[in-house]
N, C-alpha and C. Protein backbone atom coordinates (compact mmCIF):
# COMPACT_ATOMS: atom_id res chain seq x y z
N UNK A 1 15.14 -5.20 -4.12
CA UNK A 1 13.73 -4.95 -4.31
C UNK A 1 12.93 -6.13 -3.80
N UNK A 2 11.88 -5.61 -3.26
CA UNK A 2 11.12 -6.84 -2.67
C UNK A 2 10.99 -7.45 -0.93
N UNK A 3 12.07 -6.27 -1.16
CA UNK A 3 12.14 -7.04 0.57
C UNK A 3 11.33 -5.79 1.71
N UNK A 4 11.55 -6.67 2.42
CA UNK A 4 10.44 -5.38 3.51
C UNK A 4 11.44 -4.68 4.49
N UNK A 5 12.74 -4.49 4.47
CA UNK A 5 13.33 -3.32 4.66
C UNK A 5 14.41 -3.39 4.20
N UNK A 6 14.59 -2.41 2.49
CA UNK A 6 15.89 -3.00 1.60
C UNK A 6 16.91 -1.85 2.43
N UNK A 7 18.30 -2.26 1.61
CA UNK A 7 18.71 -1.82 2.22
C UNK A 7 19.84 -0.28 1.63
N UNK A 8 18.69 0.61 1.42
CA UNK A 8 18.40 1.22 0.73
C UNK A 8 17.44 2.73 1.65
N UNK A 9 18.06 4.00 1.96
CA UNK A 9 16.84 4.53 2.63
C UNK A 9 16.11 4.99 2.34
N UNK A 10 14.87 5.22 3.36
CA UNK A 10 13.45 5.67 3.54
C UNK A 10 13.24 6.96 2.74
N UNK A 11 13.01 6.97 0.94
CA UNK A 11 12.73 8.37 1.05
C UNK A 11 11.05 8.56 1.38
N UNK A 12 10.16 8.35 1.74
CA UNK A 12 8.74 8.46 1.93
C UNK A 12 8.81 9.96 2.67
N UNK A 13 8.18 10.38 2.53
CA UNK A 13 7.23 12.13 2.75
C UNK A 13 6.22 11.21 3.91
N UNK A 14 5.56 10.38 3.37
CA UNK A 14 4.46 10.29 4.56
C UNK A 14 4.67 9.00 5.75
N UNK A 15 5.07 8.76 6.96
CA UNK A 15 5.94 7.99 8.03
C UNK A 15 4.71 7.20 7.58
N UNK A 16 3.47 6.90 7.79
CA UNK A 16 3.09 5.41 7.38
C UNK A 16 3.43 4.65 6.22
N UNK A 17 4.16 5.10 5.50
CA UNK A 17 4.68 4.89 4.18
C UNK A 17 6.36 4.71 4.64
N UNK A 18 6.80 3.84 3.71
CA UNK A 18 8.36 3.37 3.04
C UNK A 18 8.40 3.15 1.78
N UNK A 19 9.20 4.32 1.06
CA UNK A 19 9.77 4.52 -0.23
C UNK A 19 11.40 3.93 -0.41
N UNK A 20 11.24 3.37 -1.15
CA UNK A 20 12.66 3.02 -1.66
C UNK A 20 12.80 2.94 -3.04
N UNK A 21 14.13 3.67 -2.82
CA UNK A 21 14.36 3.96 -4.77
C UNK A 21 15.54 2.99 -4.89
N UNK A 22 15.59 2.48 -6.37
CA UNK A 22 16.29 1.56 -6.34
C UNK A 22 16.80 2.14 -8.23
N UNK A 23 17.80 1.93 -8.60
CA UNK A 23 18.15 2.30 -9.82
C UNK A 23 19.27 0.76 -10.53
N UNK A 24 18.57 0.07 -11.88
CA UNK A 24 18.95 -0.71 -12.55
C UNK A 24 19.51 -0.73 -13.89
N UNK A 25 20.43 -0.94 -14.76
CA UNK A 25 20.29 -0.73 -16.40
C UNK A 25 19.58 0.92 -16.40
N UNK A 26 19.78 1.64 -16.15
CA UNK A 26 19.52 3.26 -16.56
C UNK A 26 17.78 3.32 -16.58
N UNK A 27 17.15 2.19 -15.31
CA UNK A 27 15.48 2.48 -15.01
C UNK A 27 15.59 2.61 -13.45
N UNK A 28 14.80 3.25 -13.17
CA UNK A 28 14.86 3.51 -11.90
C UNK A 28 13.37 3.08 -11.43
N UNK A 29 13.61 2.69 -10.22
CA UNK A 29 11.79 1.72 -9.43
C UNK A 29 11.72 2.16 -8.03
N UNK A 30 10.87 2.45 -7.68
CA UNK A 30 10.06 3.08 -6.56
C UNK A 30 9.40 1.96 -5.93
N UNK A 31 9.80 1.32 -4.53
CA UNK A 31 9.12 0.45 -3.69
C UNK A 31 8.43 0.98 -3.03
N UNK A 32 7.16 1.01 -2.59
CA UNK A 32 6.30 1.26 -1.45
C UNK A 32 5.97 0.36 -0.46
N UNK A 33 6.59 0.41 0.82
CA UNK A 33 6.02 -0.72 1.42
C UNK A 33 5.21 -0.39 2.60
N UNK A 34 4.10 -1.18 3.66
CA UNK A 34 3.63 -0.56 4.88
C UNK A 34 4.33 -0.87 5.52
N UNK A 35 3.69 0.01 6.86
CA UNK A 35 4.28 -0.01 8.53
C UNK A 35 4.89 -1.75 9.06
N UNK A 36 4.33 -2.82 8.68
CA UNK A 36 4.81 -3.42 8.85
C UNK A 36 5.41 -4.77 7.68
N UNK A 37 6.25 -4.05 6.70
CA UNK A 37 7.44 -4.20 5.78
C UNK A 37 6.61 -5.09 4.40
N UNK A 38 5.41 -5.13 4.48
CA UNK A 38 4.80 -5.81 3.02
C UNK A 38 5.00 -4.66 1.85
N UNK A 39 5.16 -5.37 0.87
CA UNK A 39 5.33 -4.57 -0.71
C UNK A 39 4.01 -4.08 -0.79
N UNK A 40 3.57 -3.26 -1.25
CA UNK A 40 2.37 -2.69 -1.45
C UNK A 40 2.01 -2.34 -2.80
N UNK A 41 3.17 -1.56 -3.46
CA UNK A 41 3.50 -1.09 -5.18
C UNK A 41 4.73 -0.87 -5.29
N UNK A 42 4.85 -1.34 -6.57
CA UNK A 42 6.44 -1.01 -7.30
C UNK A 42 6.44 -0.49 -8.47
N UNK A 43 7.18 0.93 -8.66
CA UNK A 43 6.56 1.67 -10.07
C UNK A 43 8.15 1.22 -10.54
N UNK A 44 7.91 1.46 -12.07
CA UNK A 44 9.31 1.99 -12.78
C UNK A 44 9.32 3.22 -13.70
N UNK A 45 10.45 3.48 -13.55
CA UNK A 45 10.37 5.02 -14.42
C UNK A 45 11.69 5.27 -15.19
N UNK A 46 11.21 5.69 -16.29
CA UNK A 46 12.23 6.23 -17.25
C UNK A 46 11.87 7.24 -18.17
N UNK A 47 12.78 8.19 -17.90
CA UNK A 47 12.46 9.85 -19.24
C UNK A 47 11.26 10.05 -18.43
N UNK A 48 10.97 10.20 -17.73
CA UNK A 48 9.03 10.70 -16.62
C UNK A 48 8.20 10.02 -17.06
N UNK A 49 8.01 8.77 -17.91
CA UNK A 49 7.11 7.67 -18.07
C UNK A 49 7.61 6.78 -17.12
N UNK A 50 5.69 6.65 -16.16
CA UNK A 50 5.64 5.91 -14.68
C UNK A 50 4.93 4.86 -14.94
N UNK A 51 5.16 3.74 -14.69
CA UNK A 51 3.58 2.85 -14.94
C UNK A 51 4.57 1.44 -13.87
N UNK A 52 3.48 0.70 -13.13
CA UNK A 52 3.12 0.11 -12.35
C UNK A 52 3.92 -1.43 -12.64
N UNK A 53 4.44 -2.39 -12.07
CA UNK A 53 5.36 -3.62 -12.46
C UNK A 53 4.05 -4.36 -11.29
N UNK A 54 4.14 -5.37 -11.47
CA UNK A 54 3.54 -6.36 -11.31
C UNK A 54 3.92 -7.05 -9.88
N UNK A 55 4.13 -6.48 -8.82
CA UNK A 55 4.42 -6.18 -7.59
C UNK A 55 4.24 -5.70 -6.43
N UNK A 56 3.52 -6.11 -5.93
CA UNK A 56 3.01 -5.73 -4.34
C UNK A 56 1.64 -6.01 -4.32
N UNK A 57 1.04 -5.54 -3.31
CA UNK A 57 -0.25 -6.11 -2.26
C UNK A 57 -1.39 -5.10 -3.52
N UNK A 58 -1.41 -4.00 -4.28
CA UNK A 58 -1.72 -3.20 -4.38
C UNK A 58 -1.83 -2.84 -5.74
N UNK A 59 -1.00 -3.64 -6.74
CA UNK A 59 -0.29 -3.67 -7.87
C UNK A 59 -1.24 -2.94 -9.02
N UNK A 60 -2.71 -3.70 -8.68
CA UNK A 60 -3.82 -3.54 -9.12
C UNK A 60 -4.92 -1.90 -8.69
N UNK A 61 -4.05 -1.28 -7.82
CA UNK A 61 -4.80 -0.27 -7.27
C UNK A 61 -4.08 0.97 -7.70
N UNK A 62 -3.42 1.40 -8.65
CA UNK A 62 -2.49 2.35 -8.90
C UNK A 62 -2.94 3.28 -10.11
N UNK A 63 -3.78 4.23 -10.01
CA UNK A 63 -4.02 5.19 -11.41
C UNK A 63 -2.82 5.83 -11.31
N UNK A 64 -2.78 5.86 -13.30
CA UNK A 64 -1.85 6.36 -13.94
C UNK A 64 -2.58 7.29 -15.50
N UNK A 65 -1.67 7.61 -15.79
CA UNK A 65 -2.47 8.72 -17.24
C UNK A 65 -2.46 7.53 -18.26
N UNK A 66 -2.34 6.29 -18.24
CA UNK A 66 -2.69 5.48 -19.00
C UNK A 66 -3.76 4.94 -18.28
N UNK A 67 -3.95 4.44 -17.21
CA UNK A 67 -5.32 3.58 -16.47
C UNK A 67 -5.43 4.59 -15.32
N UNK A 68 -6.44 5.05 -15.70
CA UNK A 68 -7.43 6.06 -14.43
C UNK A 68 -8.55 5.37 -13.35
N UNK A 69 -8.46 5.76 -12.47
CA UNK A 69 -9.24 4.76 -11.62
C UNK A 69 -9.71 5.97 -10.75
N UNK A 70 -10.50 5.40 -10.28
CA UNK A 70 -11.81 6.76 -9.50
C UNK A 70 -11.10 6.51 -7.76
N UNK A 71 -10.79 7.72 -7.61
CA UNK A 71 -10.45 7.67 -5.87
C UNK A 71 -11.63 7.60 -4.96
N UNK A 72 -11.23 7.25 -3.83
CA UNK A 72 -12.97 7.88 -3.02
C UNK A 72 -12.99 8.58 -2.46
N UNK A 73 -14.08 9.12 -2.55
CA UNK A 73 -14.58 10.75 -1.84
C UNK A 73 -14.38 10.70 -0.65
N UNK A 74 -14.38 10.40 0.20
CA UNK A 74 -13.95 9.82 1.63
C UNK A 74 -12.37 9.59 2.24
N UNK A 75 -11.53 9.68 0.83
CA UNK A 75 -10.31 8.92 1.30
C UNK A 75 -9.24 10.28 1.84
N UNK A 76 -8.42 10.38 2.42
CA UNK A 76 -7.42 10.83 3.00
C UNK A 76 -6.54 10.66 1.69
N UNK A 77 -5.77 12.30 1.10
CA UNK A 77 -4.63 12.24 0.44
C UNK A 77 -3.64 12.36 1.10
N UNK A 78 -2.08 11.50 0.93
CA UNK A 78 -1.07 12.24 1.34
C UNK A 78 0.35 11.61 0.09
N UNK A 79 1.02 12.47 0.12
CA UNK A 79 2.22 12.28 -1.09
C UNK A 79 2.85 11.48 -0.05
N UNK A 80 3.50 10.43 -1.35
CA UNK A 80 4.23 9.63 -0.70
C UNK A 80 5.74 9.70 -0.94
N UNK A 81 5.77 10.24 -2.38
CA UNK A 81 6.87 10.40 -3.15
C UNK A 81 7.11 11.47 -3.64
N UNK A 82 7.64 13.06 -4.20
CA UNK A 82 7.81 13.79 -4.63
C UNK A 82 8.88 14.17 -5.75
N UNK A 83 8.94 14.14 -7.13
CA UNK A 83 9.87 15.34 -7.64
C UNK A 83 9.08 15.82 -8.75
N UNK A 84 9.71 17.05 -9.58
CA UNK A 84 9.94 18.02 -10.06
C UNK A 84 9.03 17.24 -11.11
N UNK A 85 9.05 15.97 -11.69
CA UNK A 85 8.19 15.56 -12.60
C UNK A 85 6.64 15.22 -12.56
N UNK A 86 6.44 14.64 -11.28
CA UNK A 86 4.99 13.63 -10.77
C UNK A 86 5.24 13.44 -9.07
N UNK A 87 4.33 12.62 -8.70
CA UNK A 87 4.09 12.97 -7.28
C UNK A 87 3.48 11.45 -7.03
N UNK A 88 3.84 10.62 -6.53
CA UNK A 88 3.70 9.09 -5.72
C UNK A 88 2.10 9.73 -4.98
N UNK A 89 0.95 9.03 -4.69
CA UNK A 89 0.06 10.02 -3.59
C UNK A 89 -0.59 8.22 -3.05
N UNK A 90 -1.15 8.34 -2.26
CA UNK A 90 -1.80 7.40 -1.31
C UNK A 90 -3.19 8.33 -1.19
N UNK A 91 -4.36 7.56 -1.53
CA UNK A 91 -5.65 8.00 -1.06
C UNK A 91 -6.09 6.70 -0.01
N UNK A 92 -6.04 7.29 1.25
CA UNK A 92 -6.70 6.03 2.01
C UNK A 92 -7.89 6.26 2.58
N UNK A 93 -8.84 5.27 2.22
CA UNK A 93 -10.42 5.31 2.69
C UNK A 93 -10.13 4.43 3.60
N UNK A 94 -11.68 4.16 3.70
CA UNK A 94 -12.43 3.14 4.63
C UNK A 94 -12.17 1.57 3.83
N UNK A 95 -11.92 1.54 2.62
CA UNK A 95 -11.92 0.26 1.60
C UNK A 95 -10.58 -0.14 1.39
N UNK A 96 -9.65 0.79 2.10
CA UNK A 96 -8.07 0.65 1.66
C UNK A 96 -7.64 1.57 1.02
N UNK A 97 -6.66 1.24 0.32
CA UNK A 97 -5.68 2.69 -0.50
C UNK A 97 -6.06 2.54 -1.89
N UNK A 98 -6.02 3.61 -2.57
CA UNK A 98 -5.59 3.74 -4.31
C UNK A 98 -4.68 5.14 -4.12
N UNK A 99 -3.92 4.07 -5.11
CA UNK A 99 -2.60 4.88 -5.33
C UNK A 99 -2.90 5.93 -6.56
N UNK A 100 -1.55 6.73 -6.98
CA UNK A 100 -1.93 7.35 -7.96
C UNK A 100 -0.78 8.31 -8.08
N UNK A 101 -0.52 8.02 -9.50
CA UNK A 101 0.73 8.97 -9.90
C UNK A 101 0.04 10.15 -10.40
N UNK A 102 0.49 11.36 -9.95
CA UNK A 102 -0.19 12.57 -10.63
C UNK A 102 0.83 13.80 -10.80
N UNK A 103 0.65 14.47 -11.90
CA UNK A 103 1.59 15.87 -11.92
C UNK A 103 1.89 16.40 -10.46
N UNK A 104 3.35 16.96 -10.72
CA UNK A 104 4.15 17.29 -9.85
C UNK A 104 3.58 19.01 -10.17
N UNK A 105 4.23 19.80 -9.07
CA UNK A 105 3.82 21.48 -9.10
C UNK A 105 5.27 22.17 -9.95
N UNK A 106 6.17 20.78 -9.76
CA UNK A 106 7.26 21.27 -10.37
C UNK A 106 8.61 21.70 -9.68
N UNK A 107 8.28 21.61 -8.53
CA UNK A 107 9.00 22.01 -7.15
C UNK A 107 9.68 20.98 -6.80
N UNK A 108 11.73 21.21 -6.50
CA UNK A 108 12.52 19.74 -6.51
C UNK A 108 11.60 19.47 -5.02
């Protein structure tokens, strides 16, 4: 974790995006990094409780159903991450990204 191309593969849905899943002690963490290999966010997850570790360029930009943060009207959605529980998403504006974990449709 941490590095800008672990070695570990690409699950990302969206090619400007790099997902890497990484699984520790029975928690599992989600790296996000950009096109050119900086950390951006690092979630952890256990039992479908997601919340944000103190990690990447971005750490601070991540709504969750505990801290909600306003997207912008302007921004471009695209999933970054997908399963059956919640959904990784990238909103990118003109100001940069906010992230945001949100319900899944339920679909592996």
């Amino acid at each position: 974790m941490g590095q800008p191309q672990p070695q570990t593969p690409d699950i990302s849905r969206d090619p400007r995006w790099h997902a890497y899943k990484f699984e520790q002690d029975g928690i599992q963490y989600l790296q996000v990094n950009d096109g050119d290999g900086n950390v951006r966010v690092t979630l952890g997850i256990i039992d479908g409780t997601v919340w944000t570790l103190p990690m990447g360029r971005d750490a601070g930009r991540v709504s969750t159903s505990q801290r909600r943060l306003v997207t912008p009207a302007n921004a471009t959605r695209s999933v970054v991450y997908h399963t059956p529980d919640f959904e990784f998403v990238a909103y990118v504006g003109t100001n940069g990204v906010v992230w945001a974990v949100e319900e899944s449709d339920g679909t592996p």
